[in-house]
C-alpha atoms as a PDB file:
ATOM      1  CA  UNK A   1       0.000   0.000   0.000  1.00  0.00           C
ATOM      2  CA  UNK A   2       1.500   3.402  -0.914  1.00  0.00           C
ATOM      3  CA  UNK A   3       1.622   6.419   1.625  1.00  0.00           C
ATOM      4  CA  UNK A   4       0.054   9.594   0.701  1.00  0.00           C
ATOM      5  CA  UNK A   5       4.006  10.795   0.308  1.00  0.00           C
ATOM      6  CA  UNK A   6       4.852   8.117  -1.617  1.00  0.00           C
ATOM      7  CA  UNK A   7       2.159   8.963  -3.916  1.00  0.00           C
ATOM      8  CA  UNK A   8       2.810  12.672  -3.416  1.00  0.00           C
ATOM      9  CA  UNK A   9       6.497  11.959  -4.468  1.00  0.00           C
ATOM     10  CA  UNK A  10       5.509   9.992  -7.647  1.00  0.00           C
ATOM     11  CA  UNK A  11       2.862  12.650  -8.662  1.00  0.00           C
ATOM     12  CA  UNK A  12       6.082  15.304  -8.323  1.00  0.00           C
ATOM     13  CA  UNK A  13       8.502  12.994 -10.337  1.00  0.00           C
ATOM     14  CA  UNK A  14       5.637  13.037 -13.081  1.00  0.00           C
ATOM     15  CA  UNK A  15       4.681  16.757 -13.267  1.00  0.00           C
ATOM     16  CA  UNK A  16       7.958  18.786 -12.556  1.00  0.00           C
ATOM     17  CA  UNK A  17       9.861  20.481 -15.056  1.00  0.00           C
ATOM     18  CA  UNK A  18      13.441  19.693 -16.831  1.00  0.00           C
ATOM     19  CA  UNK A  19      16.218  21.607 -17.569  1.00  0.00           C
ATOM     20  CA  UNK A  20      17.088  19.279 -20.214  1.00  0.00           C
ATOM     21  CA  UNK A  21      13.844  19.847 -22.417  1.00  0.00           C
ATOM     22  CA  UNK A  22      13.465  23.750 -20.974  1.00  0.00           C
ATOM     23  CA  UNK A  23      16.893  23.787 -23.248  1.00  0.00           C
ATOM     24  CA  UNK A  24      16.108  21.573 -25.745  1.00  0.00           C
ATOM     25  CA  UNK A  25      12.667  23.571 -26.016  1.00  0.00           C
ATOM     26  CA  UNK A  26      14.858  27.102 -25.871  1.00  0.00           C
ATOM     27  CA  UNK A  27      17.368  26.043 -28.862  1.00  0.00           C
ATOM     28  CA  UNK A  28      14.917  24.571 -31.118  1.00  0.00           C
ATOM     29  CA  UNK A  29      11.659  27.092 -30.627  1.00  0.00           C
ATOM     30  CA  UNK A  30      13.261  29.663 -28.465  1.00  0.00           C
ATOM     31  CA  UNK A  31      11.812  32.859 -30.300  1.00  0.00           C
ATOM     32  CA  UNK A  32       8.478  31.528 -30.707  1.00  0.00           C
ATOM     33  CA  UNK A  33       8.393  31.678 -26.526  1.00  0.00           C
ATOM     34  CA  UNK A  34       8.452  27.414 -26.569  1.00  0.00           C
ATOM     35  CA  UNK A  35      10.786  27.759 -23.401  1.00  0.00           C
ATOM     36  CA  UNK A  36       8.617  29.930 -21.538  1.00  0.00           C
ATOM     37  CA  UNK A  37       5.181  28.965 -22.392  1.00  0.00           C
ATOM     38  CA  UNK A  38       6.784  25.069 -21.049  1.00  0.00           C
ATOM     39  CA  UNK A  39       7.382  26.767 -17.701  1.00  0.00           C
ATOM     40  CA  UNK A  40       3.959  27.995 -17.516  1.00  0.00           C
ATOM     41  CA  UNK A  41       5.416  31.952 -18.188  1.00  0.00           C
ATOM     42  CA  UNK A  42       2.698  32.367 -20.471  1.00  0.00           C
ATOM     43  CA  UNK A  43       2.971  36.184 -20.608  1.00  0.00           C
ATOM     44  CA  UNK A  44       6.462  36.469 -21.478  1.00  0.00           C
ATOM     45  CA  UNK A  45       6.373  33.564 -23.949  1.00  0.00           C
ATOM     46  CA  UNK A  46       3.574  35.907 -26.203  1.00  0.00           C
ATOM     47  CA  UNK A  47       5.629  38.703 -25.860  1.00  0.00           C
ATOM     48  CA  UNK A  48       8.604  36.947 -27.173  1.00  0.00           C
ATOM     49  CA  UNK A  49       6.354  35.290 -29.961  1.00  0.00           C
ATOM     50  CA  UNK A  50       4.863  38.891 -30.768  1.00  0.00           C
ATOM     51  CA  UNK A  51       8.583  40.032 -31.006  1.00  0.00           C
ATOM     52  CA  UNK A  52       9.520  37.266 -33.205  1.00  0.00           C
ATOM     53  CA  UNK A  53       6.498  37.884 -35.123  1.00  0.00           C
ATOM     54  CA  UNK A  54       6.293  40.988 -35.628  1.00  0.00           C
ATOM     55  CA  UNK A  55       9.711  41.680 -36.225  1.00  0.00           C
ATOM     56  CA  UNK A  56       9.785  39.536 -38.915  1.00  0.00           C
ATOM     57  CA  UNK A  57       7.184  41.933 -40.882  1.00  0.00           C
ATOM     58  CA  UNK A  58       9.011  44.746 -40.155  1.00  0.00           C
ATOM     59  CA  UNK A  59      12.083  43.410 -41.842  1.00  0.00           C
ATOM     60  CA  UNK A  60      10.832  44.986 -45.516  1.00  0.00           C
ATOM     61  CA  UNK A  61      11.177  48.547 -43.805  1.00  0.00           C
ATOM     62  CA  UNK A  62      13.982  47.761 -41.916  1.00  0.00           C
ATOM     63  CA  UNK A  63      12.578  48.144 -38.329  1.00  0.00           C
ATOM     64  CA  UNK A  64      12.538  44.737 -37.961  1.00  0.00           C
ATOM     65  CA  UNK A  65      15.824  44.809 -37.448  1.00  0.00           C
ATOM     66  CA  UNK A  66      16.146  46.320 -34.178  1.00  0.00           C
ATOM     67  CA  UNK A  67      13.359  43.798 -32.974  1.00  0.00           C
ATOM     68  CA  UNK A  68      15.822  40.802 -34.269  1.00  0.00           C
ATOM     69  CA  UNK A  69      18.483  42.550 -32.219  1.00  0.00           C
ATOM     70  CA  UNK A  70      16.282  42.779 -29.180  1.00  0.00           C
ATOM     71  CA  UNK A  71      15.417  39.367 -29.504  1.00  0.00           C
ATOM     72  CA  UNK A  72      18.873  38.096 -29.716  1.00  0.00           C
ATOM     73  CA  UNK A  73      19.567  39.045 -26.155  1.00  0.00           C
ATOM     74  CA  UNK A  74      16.444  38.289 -25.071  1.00  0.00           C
ATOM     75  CA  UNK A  75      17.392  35.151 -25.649  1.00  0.00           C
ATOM     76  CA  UNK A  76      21.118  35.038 -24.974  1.00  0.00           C
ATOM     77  CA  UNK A  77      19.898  36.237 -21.023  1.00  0.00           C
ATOM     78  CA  UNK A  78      17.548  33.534 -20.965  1.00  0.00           C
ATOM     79  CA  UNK A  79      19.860  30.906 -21.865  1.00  0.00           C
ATOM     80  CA  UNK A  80      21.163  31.537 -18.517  1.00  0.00           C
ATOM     81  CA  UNK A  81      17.790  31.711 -16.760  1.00  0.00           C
ATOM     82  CA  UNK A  82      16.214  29.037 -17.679  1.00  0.00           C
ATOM     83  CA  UNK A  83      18.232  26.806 -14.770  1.00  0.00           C
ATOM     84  CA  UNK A  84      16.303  29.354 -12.148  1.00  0.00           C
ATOM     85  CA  UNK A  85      13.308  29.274 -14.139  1.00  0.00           C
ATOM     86  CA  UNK A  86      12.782  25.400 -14.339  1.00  0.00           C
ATOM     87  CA  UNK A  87      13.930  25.542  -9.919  1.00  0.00           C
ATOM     88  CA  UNK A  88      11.422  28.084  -9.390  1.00  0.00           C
ATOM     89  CA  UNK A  89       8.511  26.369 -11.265  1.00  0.00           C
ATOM     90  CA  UNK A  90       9.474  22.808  -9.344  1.00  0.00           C
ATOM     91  CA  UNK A  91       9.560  24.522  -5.883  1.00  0.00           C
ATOM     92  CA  UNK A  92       5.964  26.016  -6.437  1.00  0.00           C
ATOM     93  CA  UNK A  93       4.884  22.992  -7.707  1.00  0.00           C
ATOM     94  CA  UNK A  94       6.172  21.452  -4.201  1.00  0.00           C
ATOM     95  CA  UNK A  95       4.428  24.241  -2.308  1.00  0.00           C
ATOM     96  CA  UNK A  96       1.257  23.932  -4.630  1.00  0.00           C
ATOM     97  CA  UNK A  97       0.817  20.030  -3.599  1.00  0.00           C
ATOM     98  CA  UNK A  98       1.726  20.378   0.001  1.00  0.00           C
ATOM     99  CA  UNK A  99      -0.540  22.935   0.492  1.00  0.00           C
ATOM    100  CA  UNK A 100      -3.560  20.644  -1.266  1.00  0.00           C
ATOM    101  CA  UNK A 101      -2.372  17.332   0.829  1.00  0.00           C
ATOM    102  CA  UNK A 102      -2.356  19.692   4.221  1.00  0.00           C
ATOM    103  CA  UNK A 103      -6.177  20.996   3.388  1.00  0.00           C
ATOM    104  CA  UNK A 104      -6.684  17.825   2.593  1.00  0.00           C
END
């Protein structure tokens, strides 16, 4: 029979968050917001797609260019928050379920 932090520690191992794939996620759809919208930072990931986006369209009068630029280190500085990020998100998840179990 498993204990309700047994369970608690299984339902933990299946939810939380990795860095692995936050990268992965960050290399491969990084200025489409993929990284953030995966760590539930839903409001900067549409700002970074809106940048992306609308940068793009801006290229033929060659505004778009400072967007691109913007983007960049947008991008570049989250490559090196994205280990806080993915720590943050896991320890509210922790708080999240051990406030449920405790009103439990």
């Amino acid at each position: 029979m498993t204990t309700n932090s047994t369970m608690q520690s299984l339902q933990y191992d299946a939810i939380k968050k990795s860095v692995g794939v936050a990268y992965l996620l960050w290399f491969f759809t990084g200025a489409f917001g993929g990284h953030r919208f995966y760590l539930k930072k839903n409001g900067n990931a549409v700002g970074l797609l809106t940048l992306t986006i609308s940068s793009y369209l801006l290229i033929i009068v060659l505004v778009g260019f400072i967007g691109l630029i913007a983007l960049g280190i947008w991008l570049i500085v989250d490559a090196f928050l994205i280990p806080g990020m993915v720590q943050q998100y896991n320890l509210d998840l922790i708080n999240r379920m051990q406030s449920s179990s405790s009103v439990s």
